[in-house]
C-alpha atoms as a PDB file:
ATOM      1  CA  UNK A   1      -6.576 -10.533  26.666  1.00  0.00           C
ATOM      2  CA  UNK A   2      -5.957  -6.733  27.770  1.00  0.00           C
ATOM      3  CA  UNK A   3      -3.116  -5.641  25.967  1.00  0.00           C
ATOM      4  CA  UNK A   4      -2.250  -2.843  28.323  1.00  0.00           C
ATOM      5  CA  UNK A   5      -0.581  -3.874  31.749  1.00  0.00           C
ATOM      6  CA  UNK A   6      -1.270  -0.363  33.392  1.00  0.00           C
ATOM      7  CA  UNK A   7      -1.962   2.911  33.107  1.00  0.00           C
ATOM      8  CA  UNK A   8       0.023   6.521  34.357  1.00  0.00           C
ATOM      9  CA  UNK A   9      -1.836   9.613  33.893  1.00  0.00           C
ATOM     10  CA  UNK A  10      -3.801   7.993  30.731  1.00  0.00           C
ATOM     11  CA  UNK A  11      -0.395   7.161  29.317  1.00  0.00           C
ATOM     12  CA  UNK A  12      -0.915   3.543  28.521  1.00  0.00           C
ATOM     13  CA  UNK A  13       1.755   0.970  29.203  1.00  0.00           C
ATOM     14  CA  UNK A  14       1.441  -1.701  27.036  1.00  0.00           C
ATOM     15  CA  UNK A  15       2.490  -6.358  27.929  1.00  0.00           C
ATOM     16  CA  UNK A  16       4.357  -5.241  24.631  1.00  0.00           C
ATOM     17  CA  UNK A  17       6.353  -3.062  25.322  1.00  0.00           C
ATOM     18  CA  UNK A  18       7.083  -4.377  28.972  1.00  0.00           C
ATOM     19  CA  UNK A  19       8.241  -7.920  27.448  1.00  0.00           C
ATOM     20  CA  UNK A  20      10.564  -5.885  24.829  1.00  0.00           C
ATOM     21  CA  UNK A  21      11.872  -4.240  27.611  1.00  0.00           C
ATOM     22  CA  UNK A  22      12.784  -7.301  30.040  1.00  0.00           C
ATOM     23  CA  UNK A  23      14.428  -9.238  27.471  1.00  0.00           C
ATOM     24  CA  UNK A  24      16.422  -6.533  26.295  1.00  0.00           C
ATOM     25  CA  UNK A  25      17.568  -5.373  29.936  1.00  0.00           C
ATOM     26  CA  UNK A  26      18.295  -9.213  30.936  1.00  0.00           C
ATOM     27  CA  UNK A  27      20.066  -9.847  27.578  1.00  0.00           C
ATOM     28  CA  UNK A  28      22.457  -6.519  28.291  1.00  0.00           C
ATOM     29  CA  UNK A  29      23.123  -7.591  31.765  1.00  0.00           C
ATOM     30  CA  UNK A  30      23.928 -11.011  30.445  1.00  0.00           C
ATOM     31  CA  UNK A  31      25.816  -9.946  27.235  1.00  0.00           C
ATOM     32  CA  UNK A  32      28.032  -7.880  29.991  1.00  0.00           C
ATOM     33  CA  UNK A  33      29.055 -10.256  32.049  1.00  0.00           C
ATOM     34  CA  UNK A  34      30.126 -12.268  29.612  1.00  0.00           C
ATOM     35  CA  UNK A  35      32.166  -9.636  28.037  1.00  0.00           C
ATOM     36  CA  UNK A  36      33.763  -8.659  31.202  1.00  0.00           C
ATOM     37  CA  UNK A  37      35.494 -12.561  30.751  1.00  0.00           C
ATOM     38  CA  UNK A  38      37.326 -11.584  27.906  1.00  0.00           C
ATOM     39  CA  UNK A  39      38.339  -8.130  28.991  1.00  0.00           C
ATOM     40  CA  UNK A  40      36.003  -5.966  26.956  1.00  0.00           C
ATOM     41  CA  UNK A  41      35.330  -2.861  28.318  1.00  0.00           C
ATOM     42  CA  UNK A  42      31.341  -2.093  29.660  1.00  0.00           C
ATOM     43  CA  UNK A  43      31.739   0.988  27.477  1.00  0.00           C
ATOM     44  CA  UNK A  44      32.407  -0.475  24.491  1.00  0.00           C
ATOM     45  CA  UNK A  45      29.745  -3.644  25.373  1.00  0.00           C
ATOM     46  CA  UNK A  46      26.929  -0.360  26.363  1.00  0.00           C
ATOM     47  CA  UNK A  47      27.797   1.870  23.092  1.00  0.00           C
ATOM     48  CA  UNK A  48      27.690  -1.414  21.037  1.00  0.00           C
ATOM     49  CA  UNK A  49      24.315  -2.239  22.639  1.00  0.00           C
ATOM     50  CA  UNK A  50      22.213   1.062  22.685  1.00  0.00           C
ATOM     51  CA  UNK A  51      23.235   1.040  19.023  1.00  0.00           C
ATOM     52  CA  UNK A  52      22.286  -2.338  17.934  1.00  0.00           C
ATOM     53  CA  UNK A  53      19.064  -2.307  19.857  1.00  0.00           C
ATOM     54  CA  UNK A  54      17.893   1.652  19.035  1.00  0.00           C
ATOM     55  CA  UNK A  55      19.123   0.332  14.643  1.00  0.00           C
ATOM     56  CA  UNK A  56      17.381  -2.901  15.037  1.00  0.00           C
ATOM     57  CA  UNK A  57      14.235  -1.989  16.529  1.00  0.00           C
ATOM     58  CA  UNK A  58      13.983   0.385  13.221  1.00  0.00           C
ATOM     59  CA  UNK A  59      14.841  -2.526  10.563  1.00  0.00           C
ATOM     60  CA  UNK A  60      12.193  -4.504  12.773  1.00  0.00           C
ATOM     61  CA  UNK A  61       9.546  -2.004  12.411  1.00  0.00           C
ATOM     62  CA  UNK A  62      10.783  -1.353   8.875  1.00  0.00           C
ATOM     63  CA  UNK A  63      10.443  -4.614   7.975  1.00  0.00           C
ATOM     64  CA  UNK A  64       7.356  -5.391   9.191  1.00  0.00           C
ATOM     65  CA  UNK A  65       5.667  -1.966   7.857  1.00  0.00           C
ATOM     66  CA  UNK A  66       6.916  -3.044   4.212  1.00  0.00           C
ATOM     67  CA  UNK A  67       5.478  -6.016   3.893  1.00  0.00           C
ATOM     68  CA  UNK A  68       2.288  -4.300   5.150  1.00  0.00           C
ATOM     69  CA  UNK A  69       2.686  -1.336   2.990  1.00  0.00           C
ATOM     70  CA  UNK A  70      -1.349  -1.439   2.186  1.00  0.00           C
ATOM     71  CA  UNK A  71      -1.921  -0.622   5.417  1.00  0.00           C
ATOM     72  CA  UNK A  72       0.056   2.056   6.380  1.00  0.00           C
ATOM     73  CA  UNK A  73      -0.003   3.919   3.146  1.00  0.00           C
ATOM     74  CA  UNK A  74      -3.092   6.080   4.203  1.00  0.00           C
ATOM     75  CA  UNK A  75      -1.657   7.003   7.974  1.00  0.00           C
ATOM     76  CA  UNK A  76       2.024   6.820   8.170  1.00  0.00           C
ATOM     77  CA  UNK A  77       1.778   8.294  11.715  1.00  0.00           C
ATOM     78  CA  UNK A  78       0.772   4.507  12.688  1.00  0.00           C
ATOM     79  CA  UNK A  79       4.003   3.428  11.272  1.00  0.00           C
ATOM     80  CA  UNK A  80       5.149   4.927  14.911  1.00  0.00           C
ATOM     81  CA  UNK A  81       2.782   3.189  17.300  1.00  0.00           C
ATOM     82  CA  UNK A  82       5.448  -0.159  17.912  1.00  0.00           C
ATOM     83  CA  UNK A  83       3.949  -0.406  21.139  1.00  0.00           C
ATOM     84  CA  UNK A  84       1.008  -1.967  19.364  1.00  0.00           C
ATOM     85  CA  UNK A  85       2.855  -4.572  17.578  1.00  0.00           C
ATOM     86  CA  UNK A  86       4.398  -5.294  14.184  1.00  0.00           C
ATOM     87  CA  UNK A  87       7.985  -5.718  14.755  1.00  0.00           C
ATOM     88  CA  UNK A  88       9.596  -8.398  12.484  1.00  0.00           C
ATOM     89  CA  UNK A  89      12.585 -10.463  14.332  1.00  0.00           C
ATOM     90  CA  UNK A  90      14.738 -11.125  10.890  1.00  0.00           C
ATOM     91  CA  UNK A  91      14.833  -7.296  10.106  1.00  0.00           C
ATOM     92  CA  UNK A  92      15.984  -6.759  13.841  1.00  0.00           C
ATOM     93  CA  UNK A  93      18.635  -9.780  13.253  1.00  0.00           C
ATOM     94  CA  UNK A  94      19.786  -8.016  10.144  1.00  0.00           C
ATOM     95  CA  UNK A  95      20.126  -4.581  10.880  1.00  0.00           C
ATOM     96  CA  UNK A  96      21.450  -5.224  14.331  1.00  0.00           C
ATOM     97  CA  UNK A  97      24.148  -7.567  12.484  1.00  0.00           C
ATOM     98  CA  UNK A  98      25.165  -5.230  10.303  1.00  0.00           C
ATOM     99  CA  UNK A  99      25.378  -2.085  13.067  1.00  0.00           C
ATOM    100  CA  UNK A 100      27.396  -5.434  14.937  1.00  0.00           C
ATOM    101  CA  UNK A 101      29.739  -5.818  12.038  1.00  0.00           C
ATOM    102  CA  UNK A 102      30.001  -1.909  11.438  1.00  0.00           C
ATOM    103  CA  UNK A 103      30.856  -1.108  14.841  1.00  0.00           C
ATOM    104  CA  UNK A 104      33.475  -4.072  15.670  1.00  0.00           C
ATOM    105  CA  UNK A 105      35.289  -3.004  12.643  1.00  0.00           C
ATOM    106  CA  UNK A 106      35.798   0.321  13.337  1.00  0.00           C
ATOM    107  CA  UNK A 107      37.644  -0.629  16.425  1.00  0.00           C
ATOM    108  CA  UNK A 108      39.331  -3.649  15.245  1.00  0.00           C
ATOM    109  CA  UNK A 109      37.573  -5.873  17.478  1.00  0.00           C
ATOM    110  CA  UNK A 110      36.779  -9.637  16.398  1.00  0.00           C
ATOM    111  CA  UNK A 111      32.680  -9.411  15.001  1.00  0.00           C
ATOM    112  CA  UNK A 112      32.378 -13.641  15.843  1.00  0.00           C
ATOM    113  CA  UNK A 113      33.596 -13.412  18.968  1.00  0.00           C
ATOM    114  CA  UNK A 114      31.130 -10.533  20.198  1.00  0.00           C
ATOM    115  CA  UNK A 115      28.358 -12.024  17.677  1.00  0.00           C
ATOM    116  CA  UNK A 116      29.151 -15.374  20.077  1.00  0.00           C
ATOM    117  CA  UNK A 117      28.794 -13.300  22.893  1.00  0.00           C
ATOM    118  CA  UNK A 118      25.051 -11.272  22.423  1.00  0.00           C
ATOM    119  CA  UNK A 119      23.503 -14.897  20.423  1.00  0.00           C
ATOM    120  CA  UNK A 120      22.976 -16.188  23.412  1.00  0.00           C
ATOM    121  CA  UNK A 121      20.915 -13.566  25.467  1.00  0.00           C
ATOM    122  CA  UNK A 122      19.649 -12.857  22.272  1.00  0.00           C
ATOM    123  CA  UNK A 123      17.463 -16.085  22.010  1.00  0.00           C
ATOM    124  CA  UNK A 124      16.406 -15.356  25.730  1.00  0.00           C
ATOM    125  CA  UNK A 125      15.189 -12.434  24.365  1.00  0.00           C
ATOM    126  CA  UNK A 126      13.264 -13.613  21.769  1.00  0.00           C
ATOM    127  CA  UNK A 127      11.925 -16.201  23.994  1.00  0.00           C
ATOM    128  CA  UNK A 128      10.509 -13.157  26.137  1.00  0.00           C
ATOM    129  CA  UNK A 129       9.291 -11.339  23.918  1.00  0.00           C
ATOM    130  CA  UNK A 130       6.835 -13.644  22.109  1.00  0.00           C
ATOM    131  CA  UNK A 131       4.981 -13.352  25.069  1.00  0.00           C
ATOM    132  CA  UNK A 132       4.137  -9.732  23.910  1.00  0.00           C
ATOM    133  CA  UNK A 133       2.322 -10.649  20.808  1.00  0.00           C
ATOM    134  CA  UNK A 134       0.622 -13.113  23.213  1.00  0.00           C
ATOM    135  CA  UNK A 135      -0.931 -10.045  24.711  1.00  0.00           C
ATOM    136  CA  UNK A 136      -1.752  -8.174  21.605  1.00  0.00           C
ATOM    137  CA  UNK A 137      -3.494 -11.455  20.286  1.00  0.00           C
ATOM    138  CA  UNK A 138      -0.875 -11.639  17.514  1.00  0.00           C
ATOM    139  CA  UNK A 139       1.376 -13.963  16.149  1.00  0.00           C
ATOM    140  CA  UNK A 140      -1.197 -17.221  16.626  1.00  0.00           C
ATOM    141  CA  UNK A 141      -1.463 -19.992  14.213  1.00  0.00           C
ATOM    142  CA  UNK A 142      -4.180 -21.564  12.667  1.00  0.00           C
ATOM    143  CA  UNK A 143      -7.832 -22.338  14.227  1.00  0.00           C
ATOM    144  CA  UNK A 144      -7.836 -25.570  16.525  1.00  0.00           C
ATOM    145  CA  UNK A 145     -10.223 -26.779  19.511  1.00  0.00           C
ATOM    146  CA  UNK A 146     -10.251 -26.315  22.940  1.00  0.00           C
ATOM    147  CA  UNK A 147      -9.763 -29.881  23.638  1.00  0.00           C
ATOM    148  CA  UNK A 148      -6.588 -30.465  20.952  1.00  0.00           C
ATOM    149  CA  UNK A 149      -5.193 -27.521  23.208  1.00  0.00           C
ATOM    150  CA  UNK A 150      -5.988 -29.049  26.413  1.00  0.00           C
ATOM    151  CA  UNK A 151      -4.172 -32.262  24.801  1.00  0.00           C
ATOM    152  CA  UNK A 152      -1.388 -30.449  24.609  1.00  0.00           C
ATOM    153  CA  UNK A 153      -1.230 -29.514  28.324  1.00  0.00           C
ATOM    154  CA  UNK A 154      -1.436 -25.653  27.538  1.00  0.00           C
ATOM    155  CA  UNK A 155      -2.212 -24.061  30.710  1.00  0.00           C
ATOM    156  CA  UNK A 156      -5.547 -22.500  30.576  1.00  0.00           C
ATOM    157  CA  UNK A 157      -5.137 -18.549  30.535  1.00  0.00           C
ATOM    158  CA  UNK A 158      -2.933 -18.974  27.603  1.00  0.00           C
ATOM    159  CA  UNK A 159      -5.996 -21.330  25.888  1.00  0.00           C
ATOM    160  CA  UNK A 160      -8.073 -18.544  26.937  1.00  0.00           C
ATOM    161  CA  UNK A 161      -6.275 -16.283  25.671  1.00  0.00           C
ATOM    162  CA  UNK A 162      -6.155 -17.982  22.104  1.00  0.00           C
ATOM    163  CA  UNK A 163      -9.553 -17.502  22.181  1.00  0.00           C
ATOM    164  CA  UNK A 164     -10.647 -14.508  19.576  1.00  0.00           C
ATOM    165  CA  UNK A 165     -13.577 -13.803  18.224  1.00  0.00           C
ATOM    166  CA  UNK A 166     -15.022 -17.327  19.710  1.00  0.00           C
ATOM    167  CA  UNK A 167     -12.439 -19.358  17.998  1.00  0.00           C
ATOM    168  CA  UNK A 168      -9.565 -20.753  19.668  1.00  0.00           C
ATOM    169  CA  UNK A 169      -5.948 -20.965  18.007  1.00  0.00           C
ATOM    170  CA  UNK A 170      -2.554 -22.347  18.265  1.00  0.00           C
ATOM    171  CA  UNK A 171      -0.756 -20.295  20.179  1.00  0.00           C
ATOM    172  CA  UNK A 172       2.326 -20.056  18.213  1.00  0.00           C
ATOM    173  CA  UNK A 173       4.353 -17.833  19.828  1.00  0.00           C
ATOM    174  CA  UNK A 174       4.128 -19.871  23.170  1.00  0.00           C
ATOM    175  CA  UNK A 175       5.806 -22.872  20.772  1.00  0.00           C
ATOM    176  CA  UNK A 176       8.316 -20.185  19.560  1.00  0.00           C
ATOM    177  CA  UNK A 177       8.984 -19.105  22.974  1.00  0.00           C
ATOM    178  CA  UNK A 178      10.078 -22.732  24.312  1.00  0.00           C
ATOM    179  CA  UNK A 179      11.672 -23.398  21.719  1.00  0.00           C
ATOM    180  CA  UNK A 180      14.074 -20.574  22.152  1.00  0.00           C
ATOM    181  CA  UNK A 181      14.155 -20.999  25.495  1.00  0.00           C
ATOM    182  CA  UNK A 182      15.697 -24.579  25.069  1.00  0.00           C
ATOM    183  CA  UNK A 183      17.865 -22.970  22.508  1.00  0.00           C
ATOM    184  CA  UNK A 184      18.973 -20.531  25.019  1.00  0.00           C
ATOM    185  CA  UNK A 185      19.775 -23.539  27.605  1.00  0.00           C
ATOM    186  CA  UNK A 186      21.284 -26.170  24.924  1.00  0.00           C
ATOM    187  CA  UNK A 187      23.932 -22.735  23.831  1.00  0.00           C
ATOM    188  CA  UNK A 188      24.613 -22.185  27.304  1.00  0.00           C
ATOM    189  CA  UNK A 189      25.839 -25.691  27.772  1.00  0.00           C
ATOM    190  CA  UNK A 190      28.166 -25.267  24.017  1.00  0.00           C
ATOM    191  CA  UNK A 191      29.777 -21.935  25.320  1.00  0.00           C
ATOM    192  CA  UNK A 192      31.464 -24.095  28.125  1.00  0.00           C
ATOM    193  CA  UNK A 193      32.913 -26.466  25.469  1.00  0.00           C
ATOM    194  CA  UNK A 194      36.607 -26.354  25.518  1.00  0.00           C
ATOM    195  CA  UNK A 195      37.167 -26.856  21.688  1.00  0.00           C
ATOM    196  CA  UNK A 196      34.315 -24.352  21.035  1.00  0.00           C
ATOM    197  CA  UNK A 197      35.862 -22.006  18.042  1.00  0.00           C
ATOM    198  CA  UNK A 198      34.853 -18.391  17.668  1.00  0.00           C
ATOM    199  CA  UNK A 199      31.595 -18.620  15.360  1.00  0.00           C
ATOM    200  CA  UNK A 200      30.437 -21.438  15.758  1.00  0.00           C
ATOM    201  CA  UNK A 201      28.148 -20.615  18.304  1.00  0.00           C
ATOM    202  CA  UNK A 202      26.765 -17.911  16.145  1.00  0.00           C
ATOM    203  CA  UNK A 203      26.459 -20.152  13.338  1.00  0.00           C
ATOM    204  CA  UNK A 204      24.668 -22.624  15.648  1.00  0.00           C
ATOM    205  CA  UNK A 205      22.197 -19.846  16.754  1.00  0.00           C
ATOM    206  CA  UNK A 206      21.399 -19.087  13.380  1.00  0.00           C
ATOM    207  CA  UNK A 207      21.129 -22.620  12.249  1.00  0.00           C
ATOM    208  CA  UNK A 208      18.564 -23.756  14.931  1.00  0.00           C
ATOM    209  CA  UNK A 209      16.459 -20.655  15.042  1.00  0.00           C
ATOM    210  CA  UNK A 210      15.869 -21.009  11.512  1.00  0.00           C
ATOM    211  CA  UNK A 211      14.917 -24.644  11.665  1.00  0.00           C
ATOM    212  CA  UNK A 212      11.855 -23.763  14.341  1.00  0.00           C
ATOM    213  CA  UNK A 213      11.213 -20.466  12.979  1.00  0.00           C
ATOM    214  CA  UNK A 214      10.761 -22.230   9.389  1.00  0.00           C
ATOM    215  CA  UNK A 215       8.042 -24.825  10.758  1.00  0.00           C
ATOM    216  CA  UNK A 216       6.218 -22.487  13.085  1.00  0.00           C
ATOM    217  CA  UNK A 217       5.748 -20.589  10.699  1.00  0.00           C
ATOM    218  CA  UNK A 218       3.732 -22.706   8.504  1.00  0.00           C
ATOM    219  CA  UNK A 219       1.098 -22.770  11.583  1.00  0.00           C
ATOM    220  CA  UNK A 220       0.942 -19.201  11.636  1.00  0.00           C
ATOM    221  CA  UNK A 221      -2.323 -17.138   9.984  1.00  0.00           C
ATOM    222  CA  UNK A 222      -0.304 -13.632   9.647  1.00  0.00           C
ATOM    223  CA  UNK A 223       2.785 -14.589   7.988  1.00  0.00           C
ATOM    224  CA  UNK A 224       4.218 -11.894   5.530  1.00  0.00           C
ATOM    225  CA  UNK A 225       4.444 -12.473   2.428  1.00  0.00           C
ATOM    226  CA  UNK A 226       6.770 -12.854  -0.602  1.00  0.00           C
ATOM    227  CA  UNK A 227       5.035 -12.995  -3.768  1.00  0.00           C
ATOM    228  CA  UNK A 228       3.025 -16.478  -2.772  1.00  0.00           C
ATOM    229  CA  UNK A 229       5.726 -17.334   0.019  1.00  0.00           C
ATOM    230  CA  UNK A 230       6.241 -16.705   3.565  1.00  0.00           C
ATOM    231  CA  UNK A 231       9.488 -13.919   4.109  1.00  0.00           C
ATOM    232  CA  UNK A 232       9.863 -15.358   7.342  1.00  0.00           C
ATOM    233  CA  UNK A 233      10.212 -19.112   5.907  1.00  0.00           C
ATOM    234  CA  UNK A 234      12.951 -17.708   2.930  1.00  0.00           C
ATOM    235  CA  UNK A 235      14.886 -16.115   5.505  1.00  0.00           C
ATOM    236  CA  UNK A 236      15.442 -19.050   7.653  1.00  0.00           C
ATOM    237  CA  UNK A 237      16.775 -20.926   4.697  1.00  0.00           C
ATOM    238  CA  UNK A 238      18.723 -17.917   4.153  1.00  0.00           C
ATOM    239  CA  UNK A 239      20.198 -18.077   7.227  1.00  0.00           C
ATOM    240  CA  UNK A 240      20.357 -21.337   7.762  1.00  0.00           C
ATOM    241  CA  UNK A 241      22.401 -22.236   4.821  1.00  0.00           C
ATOM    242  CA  UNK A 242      24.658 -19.650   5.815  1.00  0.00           C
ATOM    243  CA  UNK A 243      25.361 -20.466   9.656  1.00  0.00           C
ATOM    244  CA  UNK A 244      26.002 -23.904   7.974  1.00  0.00           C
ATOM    245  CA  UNK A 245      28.726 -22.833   5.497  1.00  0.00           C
ATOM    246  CA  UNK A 246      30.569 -20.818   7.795  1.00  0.00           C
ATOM    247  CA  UNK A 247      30.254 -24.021  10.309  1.00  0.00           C
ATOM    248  CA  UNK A 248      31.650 -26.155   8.191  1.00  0.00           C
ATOM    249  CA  UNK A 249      34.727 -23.829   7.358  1.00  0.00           C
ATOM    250  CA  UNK A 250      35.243 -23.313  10.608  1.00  0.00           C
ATOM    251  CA  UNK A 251      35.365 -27.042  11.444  1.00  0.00           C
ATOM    252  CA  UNK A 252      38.221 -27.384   8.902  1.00  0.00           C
ATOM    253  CA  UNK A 253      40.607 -25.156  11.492  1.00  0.00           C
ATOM    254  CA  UNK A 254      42.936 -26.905  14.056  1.00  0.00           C
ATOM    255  CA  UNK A 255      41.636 -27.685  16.857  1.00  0.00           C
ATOM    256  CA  UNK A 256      43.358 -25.361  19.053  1.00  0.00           C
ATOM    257  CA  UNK A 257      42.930 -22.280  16.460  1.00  0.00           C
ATOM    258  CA  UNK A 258      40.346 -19.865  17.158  1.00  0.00           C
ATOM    259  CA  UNK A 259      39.145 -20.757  20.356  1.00  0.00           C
ATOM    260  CA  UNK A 260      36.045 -19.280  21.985  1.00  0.00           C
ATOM    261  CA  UNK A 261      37.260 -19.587  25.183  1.00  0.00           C
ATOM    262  CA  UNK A 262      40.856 -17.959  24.344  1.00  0.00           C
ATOM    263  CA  UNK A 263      41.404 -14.516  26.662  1.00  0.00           C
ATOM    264  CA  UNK A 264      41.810 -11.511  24.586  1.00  0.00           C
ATOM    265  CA  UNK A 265      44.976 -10.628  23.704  1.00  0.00           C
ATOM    266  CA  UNK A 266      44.765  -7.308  24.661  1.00  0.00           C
ATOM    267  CA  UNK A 267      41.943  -5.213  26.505  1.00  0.00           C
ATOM    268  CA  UNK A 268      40.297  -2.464  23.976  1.00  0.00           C
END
């Protein structure tokens, strides 16, 4: 599979970079929309987003380049070169967060309600771009057969495109892509719930990511590693048992209190 989708004056344009780019324009335009329902400013909604994206893109890259250390400690000028690959979701999830929480706070603005609001275009996202590592030949699981794949009714090109080195794989990050993609639907569905509070959809997102992240990873031959377990599987319990905490607590809240759907009480 080529990983470069064109070429301008030898400047090559990589499927990478491309899928990065379309799920983070479609999540923005989705993420302000929704915003404009509850009266928050585009402003804000941009500022909060060029942040969030330009600081998690780094803790992605960081991430990824420190559980790789070995092989960037000879030519840290590669550490650079994201359009070839190696960003790691959970360090954009955290340091996006935490630019999230830093920035709502500063202007008194509630961090579940806009959390509620990008979680959902944020899956989309994710669902997008795992088709990027399918053109870099990354992110694949284990070695299988052509026929197991064609039992699993995996259109061709992507079987083909499992193929490396004359051994076909599971292509993991097309299972990682449906799956957020039904994600995506199933929280579009829960943000018209009436009773819906503010967080729970967050803490839903994080709950069922982590469930499919945790068991696709297992397939997966270039999992990062803690010591003799996979980051990737750690964090999802992490994050799990978190979105499951603040669930419950929020459950425990009248049922009228805290609503997602509940205007803003003043425009910022």
């Amino acid at each position: 599979m080529n990983p470069v989708a064109f070429t301008i004056y030898n400047f090559e344009v990589r499927w990478y970079s491309l899928c990065l780019l379309v799920g983070m324009l479609i999540s923005l335009f989705m993420v302000i929309r929704e915003a404009k329902r509850f009266n928050i400013p585009k402003d804000f909604m941009f500022n909060l987003a060029f942040w969030v994206i330009i600081i998690g893109i780094i803790c992605a890259r960081i991430y990824y380049c420190a559980f790789n250390f070995e092989l960037y400690k000879d030519n840290i000028v590669d550490v650079f070169k994201i359009w070839e690959g190696g960003l790691a979701i959970h360090g954009g999830i955290i340091g996006g967060f935490l630019t999230l929480l830093f920035y709502t706070k500063r202007y008194n603005i509630s961090t579940s309600k806009i959390t509620d609001i990008v979680v959902v275009p944020l899956i989309l996202a994710q669902a997008i771009g795992r088709w990027g590592n399918f053109f870099n030949g990354e992110a694949h699981g284990v070695a299988t057969t052509y026929m197991h794949l064609k039992e699993l009714h995996i259109p061709e090109f992507i079987i083909q495109g499992m193929k490396i080195g004359n051994v076909y794989y599971h292509p993991t990050f097309l299972y990682e892509s449906i799956y957020c993609l039904i994600g995506f639907i199933i929280m579009l569905f829960l943000r018209r719930y009436r009773y819906l509070k503010k967080g729970q959809l967050t803490c839903f997102y994080l709950m069922y990511y982590s469930v499919g992240r945790f068991f696709i990873e297992a397939l997966r031959t270039d999992s990062l590693m803690l010591g003799g377990f996979r980051a990737a599987q750690i964090v999802s319990v992490g994050m799990f048992i978190i979105g499951l905490i603040i669930f419950i607590v929020l459950c425990r809240k009248s049922r009228y209190e805290d609503l997602y759907s509940a205007e803003q009480s003043r425009p910022i």
